[in-house]
PDB file of N, CA and C in Angstrom:
ATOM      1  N   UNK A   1       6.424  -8.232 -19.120  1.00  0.00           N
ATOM      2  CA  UNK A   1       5.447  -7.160 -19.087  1.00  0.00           C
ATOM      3  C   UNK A   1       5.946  -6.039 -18.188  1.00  0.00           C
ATOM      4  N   UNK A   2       5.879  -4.518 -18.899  1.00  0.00           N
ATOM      5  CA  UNK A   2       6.183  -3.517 -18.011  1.00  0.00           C
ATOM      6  C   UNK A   2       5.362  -3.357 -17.156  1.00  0.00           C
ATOM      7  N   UNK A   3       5.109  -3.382 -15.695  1.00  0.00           N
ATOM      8  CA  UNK A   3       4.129  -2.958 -14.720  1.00  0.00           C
ATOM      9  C   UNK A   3       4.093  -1.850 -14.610  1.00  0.00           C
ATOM     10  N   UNK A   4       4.899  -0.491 -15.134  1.00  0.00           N
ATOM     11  CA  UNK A   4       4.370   0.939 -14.598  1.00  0.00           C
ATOM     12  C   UNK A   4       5.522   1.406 -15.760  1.00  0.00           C
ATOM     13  N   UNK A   5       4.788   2.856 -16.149  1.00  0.00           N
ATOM     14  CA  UNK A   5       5.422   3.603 -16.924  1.00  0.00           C
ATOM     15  C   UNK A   5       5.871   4.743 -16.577  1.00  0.00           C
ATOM     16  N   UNK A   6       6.566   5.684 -16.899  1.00  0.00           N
ATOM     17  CA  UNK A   6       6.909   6.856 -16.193  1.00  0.00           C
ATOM     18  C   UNK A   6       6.142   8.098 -16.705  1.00  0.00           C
ATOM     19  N   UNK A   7       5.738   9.030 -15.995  1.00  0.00           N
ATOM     20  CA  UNK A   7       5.109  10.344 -16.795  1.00  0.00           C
ATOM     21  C   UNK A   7       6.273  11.282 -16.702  1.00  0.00           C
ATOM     22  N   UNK A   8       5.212  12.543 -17.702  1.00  0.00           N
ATOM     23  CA  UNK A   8       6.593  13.428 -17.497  1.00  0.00           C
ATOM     24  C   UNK A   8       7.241  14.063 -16.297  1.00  0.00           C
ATOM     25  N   UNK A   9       6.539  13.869 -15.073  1.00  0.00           N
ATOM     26  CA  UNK A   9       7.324  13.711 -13.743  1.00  0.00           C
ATOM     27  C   UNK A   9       8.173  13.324 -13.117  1.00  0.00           C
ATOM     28  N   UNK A  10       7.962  12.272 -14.161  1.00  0.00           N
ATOM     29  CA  UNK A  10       8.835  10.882 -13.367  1.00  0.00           C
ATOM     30  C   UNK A  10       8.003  10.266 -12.552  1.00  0.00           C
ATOM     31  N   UNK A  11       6.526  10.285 -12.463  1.00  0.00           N
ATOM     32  CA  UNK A  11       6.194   9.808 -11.581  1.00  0.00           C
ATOM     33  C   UNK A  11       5.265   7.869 -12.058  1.00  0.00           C
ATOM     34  N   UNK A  12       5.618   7.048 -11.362  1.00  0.00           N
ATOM     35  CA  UNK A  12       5.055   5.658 -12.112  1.00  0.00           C
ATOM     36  C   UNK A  12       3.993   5.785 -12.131  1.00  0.00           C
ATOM     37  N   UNK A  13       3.582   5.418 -13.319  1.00  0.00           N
ATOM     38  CA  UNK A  13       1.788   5.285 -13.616  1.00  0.00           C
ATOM     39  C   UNK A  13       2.006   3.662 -13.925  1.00  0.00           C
ATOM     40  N   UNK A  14       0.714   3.121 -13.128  1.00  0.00           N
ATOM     41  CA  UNK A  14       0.034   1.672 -13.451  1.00  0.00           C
ATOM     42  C   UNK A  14      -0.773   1.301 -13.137  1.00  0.00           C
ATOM     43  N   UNK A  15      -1.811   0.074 -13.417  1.00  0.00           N
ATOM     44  CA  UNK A  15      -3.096  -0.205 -13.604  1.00  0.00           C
ATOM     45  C   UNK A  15      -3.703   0.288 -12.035  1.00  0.00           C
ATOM     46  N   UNK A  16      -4.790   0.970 -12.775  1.00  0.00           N
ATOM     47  CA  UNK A  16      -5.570   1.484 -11.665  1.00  0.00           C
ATOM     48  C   UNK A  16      -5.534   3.204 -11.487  1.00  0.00           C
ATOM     49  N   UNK A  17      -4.338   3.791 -12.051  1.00  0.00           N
ATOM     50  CA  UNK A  17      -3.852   5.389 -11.908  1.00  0.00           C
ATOM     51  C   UNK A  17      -4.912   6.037 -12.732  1.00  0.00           C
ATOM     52  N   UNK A  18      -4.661   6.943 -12.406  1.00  0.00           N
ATOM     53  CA  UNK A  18      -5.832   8.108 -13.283  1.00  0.00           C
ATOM     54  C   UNK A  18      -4.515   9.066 -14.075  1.00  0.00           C
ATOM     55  N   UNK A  19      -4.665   9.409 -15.429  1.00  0.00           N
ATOM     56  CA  UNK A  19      -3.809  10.339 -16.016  1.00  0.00           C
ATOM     57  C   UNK A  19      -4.503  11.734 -16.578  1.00  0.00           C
ATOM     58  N   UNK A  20      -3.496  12.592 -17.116  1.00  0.00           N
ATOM     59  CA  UNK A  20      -4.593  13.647 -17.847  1.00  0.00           C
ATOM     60  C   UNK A  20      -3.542  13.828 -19.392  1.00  0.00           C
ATOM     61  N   UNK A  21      -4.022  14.643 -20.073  1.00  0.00           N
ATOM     62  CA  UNK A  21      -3.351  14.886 -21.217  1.00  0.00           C
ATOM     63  C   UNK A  21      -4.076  15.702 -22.277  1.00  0.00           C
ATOM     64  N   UNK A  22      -3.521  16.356 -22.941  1.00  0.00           N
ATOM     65  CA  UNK A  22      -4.406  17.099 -24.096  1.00  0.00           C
ATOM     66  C   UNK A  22      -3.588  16.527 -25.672  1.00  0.00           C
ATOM     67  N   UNK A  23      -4.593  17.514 -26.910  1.00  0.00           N
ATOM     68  CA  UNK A  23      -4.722  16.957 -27.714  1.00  0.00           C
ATOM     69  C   UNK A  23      -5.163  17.885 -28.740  1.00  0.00           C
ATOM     70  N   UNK A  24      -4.589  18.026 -29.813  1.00  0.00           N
ATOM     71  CA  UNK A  24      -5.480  18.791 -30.915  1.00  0.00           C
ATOM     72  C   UNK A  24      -5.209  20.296 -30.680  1.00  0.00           C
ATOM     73  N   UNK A  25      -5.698  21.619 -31.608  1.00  0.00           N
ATOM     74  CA  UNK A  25      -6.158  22.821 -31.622  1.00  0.00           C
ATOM     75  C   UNK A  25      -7.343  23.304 -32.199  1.00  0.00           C
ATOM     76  N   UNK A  26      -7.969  23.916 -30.864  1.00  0.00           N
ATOM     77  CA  UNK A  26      -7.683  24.201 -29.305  1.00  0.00           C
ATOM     78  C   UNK A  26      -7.253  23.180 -29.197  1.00  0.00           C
ATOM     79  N   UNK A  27      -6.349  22.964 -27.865  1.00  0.00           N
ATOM     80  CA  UNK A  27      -6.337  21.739 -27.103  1.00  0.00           C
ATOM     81  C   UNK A  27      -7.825  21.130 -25.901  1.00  0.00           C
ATOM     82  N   UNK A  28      -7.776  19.852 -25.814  1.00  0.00           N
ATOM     83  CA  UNK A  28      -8.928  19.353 -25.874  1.00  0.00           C
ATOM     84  C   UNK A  28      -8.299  18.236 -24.576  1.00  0.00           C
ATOM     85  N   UNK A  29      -8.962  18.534 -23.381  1.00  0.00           N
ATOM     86  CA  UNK A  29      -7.974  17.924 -21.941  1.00  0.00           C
ATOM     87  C   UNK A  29      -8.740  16.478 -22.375  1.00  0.00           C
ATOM     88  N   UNK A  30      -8.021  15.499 -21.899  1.00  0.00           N
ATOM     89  CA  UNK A  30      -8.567  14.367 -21.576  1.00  0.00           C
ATOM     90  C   UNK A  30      -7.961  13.731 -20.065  1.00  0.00           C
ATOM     91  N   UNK A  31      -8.731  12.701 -19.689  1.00  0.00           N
ATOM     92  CA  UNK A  31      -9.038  12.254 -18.494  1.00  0.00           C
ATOM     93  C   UNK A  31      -9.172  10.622 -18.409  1.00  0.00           C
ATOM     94  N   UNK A  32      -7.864   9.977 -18.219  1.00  0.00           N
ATOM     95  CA  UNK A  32      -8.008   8.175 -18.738  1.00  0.00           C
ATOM     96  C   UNK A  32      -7.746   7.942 -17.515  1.00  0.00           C
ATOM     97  N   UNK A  33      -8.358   6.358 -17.628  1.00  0.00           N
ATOM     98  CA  UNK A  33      -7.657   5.195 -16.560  1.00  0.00           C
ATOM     99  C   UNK A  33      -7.237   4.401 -16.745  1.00  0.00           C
ATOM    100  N   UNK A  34      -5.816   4.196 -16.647  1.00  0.00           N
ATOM    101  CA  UNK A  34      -5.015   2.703 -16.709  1.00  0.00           C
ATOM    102  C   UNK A  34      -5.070   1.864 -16.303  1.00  0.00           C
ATOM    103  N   UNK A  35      -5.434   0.684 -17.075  1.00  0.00           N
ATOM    104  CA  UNK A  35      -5.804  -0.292 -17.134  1.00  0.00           C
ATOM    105  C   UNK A  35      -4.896  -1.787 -17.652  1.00  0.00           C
ATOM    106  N   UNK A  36      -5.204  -2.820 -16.838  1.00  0.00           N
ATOM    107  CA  UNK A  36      -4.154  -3.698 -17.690  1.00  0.00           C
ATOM    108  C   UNK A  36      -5.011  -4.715 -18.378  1.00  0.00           C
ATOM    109  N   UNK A  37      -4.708  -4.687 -20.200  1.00  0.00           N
ATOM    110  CA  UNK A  37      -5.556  -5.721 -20.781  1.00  0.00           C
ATOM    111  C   UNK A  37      -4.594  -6.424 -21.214  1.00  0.00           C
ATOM    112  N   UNK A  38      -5.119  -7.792 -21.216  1.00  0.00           N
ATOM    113  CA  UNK A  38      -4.010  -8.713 -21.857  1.00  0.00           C
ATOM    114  C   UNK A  38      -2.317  -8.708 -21.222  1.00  0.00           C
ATOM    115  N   UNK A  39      -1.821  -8.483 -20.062  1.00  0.00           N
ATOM    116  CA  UNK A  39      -0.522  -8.262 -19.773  1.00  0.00           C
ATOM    117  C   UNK A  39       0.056  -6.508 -20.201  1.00  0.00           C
ATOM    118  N   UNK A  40      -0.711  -5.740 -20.825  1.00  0.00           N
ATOM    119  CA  UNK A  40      -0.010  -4.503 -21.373  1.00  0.00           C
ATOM    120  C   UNK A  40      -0.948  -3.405 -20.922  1.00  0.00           C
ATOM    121  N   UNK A  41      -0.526  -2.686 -20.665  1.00  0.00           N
ATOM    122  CA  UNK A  41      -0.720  -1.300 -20.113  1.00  0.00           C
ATOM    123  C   UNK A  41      -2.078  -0.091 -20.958  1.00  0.00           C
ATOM    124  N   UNK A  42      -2.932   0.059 -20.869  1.00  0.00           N
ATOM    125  CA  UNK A  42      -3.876   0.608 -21.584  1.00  0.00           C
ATOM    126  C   UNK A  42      -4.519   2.037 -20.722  1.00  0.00           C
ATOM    127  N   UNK A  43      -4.855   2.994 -21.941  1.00  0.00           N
ATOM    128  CA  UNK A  43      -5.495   4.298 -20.904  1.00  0.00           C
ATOM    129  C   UNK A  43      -6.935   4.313 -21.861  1.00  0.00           C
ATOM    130  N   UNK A  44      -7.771   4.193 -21.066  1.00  0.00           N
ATOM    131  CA  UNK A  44      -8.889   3.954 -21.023  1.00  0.00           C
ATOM    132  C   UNK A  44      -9.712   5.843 -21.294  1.00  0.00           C
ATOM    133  N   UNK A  45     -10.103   6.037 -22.579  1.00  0.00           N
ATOM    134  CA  UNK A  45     -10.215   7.661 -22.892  1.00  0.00           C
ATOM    135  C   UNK A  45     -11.874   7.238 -23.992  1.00  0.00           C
ATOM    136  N   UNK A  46     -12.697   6.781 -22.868  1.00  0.00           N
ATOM    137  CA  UNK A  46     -14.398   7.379 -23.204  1.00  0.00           C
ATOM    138  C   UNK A  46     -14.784   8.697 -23.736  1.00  0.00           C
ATOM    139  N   UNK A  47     -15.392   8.566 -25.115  1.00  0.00           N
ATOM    140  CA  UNK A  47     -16.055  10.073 -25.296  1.00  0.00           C
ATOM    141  C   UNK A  47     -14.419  10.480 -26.154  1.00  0.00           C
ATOM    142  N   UNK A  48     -13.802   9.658 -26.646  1.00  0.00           N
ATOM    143  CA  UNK A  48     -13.196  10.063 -27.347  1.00  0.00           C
ATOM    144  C   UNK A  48     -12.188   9.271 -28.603  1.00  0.00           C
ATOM    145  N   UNK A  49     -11.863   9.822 -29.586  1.00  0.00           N
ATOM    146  CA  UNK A  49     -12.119   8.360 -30.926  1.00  0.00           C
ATOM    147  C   UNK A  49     -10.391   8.194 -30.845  1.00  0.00           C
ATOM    148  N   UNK A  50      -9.464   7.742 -30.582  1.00  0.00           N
ATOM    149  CA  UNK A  50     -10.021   6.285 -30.307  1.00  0.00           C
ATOM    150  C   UNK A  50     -10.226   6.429 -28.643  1.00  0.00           C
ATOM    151  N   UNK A  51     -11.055   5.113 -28.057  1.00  0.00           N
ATOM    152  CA  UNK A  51     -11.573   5.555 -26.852  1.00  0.00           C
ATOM    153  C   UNK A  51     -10.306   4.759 -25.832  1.00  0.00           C
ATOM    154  N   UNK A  52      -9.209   4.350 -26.328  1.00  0.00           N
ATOM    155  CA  UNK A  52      -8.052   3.522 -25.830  1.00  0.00           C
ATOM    156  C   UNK A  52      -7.078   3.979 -26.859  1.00  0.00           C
ATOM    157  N   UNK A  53      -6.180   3.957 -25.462  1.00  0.00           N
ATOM    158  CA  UNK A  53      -4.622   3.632 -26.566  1.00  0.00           C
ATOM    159  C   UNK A  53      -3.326   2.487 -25.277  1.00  0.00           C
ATOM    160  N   UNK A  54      -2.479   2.038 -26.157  1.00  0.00           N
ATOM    161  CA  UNK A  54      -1.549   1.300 -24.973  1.00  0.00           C
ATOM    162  C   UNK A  54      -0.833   2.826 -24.319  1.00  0.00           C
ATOM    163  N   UNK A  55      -0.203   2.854 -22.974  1.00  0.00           N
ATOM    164  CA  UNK A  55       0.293   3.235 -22.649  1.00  0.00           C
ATOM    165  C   UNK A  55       1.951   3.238 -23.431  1.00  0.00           C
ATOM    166  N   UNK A  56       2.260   2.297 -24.150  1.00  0.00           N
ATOM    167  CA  UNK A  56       3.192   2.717 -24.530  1.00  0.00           C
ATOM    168  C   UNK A  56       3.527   3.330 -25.879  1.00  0.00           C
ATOM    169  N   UNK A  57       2.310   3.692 -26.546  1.00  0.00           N
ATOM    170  CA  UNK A  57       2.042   4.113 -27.709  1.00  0.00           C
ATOM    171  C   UNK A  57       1.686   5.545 -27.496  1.00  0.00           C
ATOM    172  N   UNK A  58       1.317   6.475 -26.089  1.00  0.00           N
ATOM    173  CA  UNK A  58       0.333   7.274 -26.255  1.00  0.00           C
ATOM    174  C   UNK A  58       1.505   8.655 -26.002  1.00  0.00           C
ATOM    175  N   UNK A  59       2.394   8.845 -25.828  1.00  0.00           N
ATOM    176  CA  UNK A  59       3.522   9.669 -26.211  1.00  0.00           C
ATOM    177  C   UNK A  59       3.866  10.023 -27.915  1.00  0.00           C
ATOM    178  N   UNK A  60       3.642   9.159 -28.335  1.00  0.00           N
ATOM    179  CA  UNK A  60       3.851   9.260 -30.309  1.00  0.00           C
ATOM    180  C   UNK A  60       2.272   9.827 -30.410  1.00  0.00           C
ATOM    181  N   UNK A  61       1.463  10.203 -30.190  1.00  0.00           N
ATOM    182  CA  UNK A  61       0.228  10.777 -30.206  1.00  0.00           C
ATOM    183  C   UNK A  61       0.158  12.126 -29.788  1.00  0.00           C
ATOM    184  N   UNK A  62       0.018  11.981 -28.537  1.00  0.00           N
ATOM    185  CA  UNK A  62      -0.224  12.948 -27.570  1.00  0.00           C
ATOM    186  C   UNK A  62       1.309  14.132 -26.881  1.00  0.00           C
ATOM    187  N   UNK A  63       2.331  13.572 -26.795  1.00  0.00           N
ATOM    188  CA  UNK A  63       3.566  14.043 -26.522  1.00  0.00           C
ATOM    189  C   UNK A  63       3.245  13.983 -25.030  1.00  0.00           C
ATOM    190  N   UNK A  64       3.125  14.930 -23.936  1.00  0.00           N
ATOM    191  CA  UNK A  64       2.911  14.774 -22.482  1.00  0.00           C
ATOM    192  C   UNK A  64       1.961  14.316 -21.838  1.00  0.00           C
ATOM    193  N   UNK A  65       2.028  13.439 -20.777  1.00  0.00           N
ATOM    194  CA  UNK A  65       0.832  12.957 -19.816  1.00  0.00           C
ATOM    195  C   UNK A  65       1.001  13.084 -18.312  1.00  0.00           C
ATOM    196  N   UNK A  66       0.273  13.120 -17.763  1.00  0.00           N
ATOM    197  CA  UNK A  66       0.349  13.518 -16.121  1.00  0.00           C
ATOM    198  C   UNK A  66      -0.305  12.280 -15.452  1.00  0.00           C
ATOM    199  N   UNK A  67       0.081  12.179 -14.416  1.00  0.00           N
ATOM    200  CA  UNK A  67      -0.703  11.661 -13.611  1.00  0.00           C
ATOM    201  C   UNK A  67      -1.270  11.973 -12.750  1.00  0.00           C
ATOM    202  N   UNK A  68      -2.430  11.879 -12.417  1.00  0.00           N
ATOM    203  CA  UNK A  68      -3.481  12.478 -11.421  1.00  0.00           C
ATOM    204  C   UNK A  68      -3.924  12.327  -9.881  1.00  0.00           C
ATOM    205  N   UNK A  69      -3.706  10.968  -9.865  1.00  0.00           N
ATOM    206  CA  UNK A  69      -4.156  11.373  -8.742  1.00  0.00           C
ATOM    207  C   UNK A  69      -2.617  10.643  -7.636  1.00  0.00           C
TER     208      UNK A  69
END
């Protein structure tokens, strides 16, 4: 299991981090928390369809993510 992923910073994101990222036109910010389900890495995105994605899937979606805090 990967414990932390890299953003486009370079900076490690893992369970517990807060990220940001947009989406769509307009672009449309979102605001997740990583989470670990099952051994794998998840960003947790309420109020929005789908309301999860794995962390290692959410680059083929979204293209850039930040980390926040």
């Amino acid at each position: 299991m990967k414990k932390y992923i890299l953003d486009d910073d370079d900076q490690r994101v893992s369970d517990g981090d807060e990220i940001h990222f947009s989406y769509g036109i307009p672009p449309v910010r979102v605001d997740g928390i990583v989470v670990t389900i099952k051994r794998e890495l998840w960003v947790l995105t309420p109020g929005h369809n789908p309301n999860r994605c794995k962390m290692e899937d959410l680059r083929d979606f979204v293209g850039n993510f930040y980390k926040s805090n």
